[in-house]
C-alpha atoms as a PDB file:
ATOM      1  CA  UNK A   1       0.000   0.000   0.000  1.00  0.00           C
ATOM      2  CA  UNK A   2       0.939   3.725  -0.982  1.00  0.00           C
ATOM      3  CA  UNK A   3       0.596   6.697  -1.099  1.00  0.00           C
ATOM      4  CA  UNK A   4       1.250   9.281  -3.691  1.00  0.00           C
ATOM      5  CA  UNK A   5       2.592  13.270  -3.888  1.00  0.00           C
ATOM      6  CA  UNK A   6       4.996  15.781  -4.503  1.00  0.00           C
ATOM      7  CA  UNK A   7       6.964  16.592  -0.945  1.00  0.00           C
ATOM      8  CA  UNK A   8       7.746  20.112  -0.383  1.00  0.00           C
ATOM      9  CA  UNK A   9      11.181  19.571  -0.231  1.00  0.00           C
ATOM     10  CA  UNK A  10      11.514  18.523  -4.107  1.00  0.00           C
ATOM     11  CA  UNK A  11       8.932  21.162  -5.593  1.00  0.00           C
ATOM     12  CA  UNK A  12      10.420  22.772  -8.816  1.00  0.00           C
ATOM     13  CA  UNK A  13       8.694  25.939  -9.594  1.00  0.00           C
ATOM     14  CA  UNK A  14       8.970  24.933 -13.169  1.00  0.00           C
ATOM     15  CA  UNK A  15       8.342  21.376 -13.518  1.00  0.00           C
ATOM     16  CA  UNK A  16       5.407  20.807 -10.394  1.00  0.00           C
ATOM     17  CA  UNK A  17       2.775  21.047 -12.760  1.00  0.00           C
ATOM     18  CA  UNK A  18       3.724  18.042 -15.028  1.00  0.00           C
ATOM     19  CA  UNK A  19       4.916  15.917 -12.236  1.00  0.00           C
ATOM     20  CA  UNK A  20       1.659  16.434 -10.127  1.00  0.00           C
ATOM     21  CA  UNK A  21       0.004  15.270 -13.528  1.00  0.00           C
ATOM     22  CA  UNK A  22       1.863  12.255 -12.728  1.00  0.00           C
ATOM     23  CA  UNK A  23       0.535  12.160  -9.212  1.00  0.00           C
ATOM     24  CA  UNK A  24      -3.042  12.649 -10.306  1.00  0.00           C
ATOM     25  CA  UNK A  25      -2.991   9.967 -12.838  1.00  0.00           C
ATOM     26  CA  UNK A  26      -1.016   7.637 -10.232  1.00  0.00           C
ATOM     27  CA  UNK A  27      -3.399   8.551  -7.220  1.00  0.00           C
ATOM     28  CA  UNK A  28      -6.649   6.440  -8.827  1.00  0.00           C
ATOM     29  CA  UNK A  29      -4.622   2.234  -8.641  1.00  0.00           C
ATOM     30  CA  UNK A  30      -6.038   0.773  -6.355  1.00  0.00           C
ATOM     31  CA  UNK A  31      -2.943   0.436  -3.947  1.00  0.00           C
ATOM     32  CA  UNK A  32      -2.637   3.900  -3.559  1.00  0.00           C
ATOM     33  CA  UNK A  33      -4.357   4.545   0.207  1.00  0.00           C
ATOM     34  CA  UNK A  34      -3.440   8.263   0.647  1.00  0.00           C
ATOM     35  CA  UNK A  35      -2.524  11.593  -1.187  1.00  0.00           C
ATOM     36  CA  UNK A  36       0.857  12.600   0.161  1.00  0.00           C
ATOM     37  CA  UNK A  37       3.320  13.206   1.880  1.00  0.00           C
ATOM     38  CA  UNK A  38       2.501  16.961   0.954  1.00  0.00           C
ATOM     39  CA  UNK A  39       2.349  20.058   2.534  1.00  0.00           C
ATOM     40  CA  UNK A  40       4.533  23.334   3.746  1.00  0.00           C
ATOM     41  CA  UNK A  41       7.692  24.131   4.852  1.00  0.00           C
ATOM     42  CA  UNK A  42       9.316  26.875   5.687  1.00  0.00           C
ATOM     43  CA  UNK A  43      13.022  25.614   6.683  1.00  0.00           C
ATOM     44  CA  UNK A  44      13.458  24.016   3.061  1.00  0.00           C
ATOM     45  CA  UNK A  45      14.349  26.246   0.233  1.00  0.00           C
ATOM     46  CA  UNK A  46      10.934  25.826  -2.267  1.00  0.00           C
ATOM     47  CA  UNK A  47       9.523  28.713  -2.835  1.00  0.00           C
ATOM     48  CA  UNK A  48       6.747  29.169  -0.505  1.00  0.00           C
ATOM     49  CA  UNK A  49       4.064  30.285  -2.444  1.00  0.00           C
ATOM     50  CA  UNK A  50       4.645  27.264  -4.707  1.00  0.00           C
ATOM     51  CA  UNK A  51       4.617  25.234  -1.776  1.00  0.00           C
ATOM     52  CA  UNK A  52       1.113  26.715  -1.100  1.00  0.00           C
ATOM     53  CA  UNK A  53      -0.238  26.273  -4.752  1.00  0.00           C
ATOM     54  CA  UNK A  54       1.205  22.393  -5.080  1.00  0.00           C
ATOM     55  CA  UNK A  55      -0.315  21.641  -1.207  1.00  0.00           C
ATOM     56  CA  UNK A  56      -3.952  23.498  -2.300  1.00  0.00           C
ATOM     57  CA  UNK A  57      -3.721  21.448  -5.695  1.00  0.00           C
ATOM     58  CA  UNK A  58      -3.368  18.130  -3.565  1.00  0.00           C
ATOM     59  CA  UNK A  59      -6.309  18.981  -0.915  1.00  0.00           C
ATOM     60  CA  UNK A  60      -8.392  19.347  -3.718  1.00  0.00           C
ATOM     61  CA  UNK A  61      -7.270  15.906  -5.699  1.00  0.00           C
ATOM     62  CA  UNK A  62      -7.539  14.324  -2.136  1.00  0.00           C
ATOM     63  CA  UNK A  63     -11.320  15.546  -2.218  1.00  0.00           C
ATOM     64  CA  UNK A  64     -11.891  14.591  -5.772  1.00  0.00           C
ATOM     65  CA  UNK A  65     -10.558  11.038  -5.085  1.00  0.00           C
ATOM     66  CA  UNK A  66     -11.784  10.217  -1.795  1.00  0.00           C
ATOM     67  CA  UNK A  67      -8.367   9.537  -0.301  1.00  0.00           C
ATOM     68  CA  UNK A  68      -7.063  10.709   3.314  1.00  0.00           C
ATOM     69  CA  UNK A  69      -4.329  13.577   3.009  1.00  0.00           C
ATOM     70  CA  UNK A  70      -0.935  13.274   4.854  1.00  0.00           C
ATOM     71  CA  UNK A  71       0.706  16.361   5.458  1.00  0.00           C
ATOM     72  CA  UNK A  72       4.137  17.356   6.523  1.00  0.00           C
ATOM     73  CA  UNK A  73       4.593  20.706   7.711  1.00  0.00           C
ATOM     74  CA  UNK A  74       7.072  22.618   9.249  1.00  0.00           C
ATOM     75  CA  UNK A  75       6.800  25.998  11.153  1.00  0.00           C
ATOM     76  CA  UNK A  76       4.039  26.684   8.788  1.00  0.00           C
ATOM     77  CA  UNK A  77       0.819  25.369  10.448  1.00  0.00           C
ATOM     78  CA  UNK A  78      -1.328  28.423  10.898  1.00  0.00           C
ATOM     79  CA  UNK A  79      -0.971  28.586   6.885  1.00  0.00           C
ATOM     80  CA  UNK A  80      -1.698  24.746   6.459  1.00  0.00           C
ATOM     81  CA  UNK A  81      -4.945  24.929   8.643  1.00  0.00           C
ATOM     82  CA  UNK A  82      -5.807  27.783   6.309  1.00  0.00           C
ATOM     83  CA  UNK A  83      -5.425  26.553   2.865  1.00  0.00           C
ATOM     84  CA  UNK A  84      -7.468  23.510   4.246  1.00  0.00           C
ATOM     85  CA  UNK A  85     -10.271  25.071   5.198  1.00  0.00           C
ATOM     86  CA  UNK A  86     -10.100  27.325   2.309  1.00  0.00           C
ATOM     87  CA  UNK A  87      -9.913  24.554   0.155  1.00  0.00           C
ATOM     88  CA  UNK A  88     -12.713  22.719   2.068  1.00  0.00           C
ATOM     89  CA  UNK A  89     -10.954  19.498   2.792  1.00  0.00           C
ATOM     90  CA  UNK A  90     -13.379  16.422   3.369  1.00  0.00           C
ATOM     91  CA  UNK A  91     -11.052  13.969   3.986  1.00  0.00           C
ATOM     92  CA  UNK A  92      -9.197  12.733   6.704  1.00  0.00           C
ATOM     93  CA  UNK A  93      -5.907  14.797   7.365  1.00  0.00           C
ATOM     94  CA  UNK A  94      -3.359  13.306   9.150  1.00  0.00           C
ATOM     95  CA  UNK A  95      -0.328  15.388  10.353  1.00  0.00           C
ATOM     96  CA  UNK A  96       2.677  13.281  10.421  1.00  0.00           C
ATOM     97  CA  UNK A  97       6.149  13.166  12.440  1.00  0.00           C
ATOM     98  CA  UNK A  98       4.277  15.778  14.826  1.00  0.00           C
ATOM     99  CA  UNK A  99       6.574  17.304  16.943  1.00  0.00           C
ATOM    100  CA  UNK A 100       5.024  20.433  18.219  1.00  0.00           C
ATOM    101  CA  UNK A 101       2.871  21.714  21.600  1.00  0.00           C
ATOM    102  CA  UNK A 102       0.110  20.334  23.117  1.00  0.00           C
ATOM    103  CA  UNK A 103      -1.600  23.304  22.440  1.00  0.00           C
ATOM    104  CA  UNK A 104      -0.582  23.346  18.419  1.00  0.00           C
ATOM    105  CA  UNK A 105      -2.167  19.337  18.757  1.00  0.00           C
ATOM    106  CA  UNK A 106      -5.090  19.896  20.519  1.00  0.00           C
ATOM    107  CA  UNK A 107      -5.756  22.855  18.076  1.00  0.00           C
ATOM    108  CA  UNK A 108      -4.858  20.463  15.051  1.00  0.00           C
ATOM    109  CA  UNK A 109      -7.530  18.127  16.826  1.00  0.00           C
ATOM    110  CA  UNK A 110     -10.323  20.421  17.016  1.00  0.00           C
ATOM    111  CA  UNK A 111     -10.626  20.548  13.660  1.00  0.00           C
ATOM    112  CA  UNK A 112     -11.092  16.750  13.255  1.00  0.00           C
ATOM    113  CA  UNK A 113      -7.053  16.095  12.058  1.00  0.00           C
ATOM    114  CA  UNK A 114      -4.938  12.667  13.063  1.00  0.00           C
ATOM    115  CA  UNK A 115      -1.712  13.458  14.567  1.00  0.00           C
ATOM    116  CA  UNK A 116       1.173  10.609  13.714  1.00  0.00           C
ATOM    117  CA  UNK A 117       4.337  10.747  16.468  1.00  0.00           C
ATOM    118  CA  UNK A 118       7.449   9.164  15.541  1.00  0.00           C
ATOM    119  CA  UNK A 119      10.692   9.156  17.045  1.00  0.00           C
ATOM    120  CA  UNK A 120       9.646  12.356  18.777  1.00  0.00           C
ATOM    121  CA  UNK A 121       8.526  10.455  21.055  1.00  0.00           C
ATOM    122  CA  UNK A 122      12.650   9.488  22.516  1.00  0.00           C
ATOM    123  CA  UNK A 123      11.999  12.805  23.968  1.00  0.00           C
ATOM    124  CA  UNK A 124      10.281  12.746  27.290  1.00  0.00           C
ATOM    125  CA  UNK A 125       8.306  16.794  26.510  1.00  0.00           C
ATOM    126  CA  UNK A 126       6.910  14.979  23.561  1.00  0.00           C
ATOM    127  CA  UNK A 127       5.421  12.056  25.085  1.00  0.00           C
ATOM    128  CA  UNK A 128       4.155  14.661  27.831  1.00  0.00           C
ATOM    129  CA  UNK A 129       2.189  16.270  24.980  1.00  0.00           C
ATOM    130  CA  UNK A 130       0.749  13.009  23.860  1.00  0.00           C
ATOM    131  CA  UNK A 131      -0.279  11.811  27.227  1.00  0.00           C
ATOM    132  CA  UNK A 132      -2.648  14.807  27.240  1.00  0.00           C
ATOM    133  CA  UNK A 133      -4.274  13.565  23.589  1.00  0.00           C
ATOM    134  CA  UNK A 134      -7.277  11.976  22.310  1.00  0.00           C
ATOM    135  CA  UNK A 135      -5.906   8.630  21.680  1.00  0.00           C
ATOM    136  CA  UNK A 136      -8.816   8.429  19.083  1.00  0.00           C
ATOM    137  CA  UNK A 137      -6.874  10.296  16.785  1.00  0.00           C
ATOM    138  CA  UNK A 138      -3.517   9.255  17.336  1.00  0.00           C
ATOM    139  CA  UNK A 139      -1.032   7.355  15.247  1.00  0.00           C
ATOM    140  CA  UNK A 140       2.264   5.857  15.088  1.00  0.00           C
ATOM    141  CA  UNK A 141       5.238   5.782  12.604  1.00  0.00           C
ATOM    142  CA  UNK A 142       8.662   5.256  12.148  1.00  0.00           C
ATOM    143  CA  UNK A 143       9.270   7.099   8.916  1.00  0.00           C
ATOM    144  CA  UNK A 144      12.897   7.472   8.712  1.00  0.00           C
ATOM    145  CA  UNK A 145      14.139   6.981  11.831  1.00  0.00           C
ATOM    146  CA  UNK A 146      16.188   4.332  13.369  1.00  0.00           C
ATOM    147  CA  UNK A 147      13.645   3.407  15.917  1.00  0.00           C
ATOM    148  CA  UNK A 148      11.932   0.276  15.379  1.00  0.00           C
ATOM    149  CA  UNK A 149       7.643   0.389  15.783  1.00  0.00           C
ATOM    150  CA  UNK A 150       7.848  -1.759  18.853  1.00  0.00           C
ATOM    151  CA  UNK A 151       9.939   1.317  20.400  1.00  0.00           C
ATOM    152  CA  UNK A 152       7.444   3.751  19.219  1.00  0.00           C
ATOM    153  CA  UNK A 153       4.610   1.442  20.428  1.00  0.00           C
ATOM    154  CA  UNK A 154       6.232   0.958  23.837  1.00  0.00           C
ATOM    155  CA  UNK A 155       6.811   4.659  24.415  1.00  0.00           C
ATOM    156  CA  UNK A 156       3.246   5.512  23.249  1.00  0.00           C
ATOM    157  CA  UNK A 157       2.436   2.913  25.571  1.00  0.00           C
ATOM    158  CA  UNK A 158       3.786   4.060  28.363  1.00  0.00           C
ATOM    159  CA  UNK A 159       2.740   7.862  27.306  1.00  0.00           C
ATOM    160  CA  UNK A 160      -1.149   7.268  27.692  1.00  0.00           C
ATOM    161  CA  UNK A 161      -0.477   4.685  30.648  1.00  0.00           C
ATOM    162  CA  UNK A 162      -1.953   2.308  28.649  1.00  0.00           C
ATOM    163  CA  UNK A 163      -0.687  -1.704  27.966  1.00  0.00           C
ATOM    164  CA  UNK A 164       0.868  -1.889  24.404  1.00  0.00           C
ATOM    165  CA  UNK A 165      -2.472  -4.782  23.109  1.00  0.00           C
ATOM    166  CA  UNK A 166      -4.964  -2.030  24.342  1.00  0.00           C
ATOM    167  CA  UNK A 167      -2.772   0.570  22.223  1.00  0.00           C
ATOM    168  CA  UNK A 168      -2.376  -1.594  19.594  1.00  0.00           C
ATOM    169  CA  UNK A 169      -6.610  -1.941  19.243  1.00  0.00           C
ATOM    170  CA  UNK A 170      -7.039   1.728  19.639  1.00  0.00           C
ATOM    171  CA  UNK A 171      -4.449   2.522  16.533  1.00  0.00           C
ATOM    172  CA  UNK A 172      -6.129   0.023  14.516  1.00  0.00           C
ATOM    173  CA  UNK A 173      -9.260   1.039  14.930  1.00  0.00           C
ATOM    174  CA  UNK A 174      -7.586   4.878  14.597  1.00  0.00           C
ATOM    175  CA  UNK A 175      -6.288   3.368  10.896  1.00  0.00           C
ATOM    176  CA  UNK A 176      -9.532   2.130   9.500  1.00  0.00           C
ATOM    177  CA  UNK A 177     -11.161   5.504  10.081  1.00  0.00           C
ATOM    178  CA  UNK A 178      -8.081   6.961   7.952  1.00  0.00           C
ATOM    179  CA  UNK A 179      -7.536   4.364   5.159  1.00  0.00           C
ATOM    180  CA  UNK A 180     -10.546   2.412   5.132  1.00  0.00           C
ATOM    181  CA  UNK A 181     -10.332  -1.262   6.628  1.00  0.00           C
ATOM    182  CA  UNK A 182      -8.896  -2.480   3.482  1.00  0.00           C
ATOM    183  CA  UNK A 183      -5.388  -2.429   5.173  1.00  0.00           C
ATOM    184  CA  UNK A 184      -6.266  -4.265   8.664  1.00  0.00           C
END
């Protein structure tokens, strides 16, 4: 399983269009769960008001295809929350390798997003800020970190005070509401 888009990190001002093309016709097979990883950054050196046109071009192919949007973002949320609600996302929005406040999450929250914590969570103010989450909109990943899941599991785990098959159920059931049950 997949998923498809154009990272802000590798945005070309003059070649986005054709390679989102490729994204669009790519984002209908059937193994393709998800539109993303997409989003804004602001400590990489795209252009930021590409980064803003290529992210509101993927909300709206995420809408048009039915398919959750993952997001990475980087000092840039305020603008993120805007161009989704601007754009009228009606998909699930998951914000991944979340590293931020509790008060950033529970803000992200509010407005019906899925955080994802990775190896953030090594760092004892980060699994503070979890603790204080909705579980029910939690998830875990590893992305490209040298932690293994079980690590991530166990941290979470111990986070939310919680034994790691009762976490386990939660973040499945957390999944299907994302991709669908076609992946449990």
């Amino acid at each position: 399983m997949y998923s498809v888009g154009l990272h802000p990190w590798f945005i070309a001002a003059d070649t986005w269009a054709q390679e989102f093309a490729v994204v669009n016709e790519k984002s209908s097979l059937p193994n393709v769960l998800a539109i993303g990883e997409t989003g804004l950054d602001k400590a990489c050196e795209t252009d930021f008001t590409v980064q803003q046109l290529v992210f509101a071009a993927h909300i709206q192919l995420a809408n048009e295809k039915q398919k959750p949007l993952i997001v990475h973002c980087v000092r840039a949320h305020a603008e993120a929350m805007s161009l989704l609600k601007q754009q009228n996302v009606k998909v699930p929005v998951l914000f991944h390798g979340f590293t931020k406040s509790k008060e950033l999450a529970l803000q992200l929250m509010t407005q019906g997003y899925y955080l994802s914590f990775g190896h953030g969570l090594m760092k004892e103010n980060l699994r503070t800020v979890l603790a204080a989450l909705p579980l029910e909109q939690v998830l875990l990943e590893t992305d490209n970190s040298t932690a293994t899941i079980q690590e991530i599991y166990s941290l979470a785990a111990a986070a939310f005070q919680i034994d790691e098959d009762s976490l386990s159920l939660q973040l499945q059931k957390n999944v299907a509401k994302v991709f669908g049950a076609v992946i449990l």
